[in-house]
Protein backbone atom coordinates (compact mmCIF):
# COMPACT_ATOMS: atom_id res chain seq x y z
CA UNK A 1 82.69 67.78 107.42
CA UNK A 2 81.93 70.06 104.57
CA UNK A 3 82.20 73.14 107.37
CA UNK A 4 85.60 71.59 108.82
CA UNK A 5 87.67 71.62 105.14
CA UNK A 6 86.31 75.24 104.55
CA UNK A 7 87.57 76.47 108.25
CA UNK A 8 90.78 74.90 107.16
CA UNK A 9 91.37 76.21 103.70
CA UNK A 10 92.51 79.71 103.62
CA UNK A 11 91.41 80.63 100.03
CA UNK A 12 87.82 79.33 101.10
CA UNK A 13 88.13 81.71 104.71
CA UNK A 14 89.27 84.56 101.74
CA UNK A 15 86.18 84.23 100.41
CA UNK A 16 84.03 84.37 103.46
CA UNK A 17 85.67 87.08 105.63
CA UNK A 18 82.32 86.80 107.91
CA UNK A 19 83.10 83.41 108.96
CA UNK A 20 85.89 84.52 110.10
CA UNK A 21 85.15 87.00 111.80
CA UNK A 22 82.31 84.34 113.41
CA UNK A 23 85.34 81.69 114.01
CA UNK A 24 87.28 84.49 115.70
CA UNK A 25 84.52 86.09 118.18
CA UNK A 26 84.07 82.03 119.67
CA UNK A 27 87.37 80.99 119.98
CA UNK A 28 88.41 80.66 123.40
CA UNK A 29 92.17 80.59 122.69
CA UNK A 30 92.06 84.31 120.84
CA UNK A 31 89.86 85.54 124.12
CA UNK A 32 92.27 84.32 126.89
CA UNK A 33 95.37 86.06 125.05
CA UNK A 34 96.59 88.43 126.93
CA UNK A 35 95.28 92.57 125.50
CA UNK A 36 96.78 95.62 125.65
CA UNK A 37 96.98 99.01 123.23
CA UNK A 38 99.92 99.85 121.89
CA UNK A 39 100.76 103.08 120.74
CA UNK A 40 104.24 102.94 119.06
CA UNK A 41 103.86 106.63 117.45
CA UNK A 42 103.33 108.17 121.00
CA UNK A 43 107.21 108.28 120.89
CA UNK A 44 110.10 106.82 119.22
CA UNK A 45 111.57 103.85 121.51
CA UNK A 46 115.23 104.64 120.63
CA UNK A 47 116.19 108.33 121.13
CA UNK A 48 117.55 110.45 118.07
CA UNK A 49 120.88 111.80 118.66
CA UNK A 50 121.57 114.74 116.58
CA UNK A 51 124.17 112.87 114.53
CA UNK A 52 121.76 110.54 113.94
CA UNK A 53 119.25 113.08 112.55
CA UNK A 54 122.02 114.83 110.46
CA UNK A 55 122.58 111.57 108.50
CA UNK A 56 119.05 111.04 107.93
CA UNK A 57 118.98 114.68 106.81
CA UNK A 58 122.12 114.15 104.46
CA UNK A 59 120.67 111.05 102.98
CA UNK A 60 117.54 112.81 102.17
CA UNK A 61 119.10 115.62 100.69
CA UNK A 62 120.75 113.22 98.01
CA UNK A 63 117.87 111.57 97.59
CA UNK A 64 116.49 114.33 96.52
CA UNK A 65 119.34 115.71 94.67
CA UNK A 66 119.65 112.81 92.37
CA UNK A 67 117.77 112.91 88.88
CA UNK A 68 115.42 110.23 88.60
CA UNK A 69 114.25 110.69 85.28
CA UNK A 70 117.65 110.94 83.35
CA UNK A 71 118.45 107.80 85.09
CA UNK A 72 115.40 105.75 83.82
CA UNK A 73 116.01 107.76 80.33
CA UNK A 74 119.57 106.04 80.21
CA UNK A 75 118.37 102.40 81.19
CA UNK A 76 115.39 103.04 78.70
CA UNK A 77 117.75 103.68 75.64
């Protein structure tokens, strides 16, 4: 019983990563899902059009332009 209520409470499982990890390599559900690698950095799913990119690159440039410090001077005084 003791074993059951520490399976089920998740600050308990926080505490013992290794059962776990033990609970994870028998279950039968998490072996019969289905696997495969996915590699989302191999390239980007939605093309960039070059308006897209010269948005991005205008937004960054602000970003950048902008003057962080004076800002969190004026909210500090």
């Amino acid at each position: 019983m003791t074993t059951l209520s520490l399976a089920l409470n998740p600050f308990s499982l926080m505490m013992e990563p290794e059962l776990v990890l033990q609970t994870m390599e028998r279950s039968q559900q998490l072996r019969r899902l289905p696997r495969h690698k996915l590699r989302p950095l191999d390239k980007p799913l939605i093309p960039y059009t070059s308006a897209a990119l010269a948005s991005r690159a205008a937004y960054d440039a602000a970003i950048d332009a902008e003057d962080f410090e004076d800002a969190a001077e004026s909210y500090l005084n």
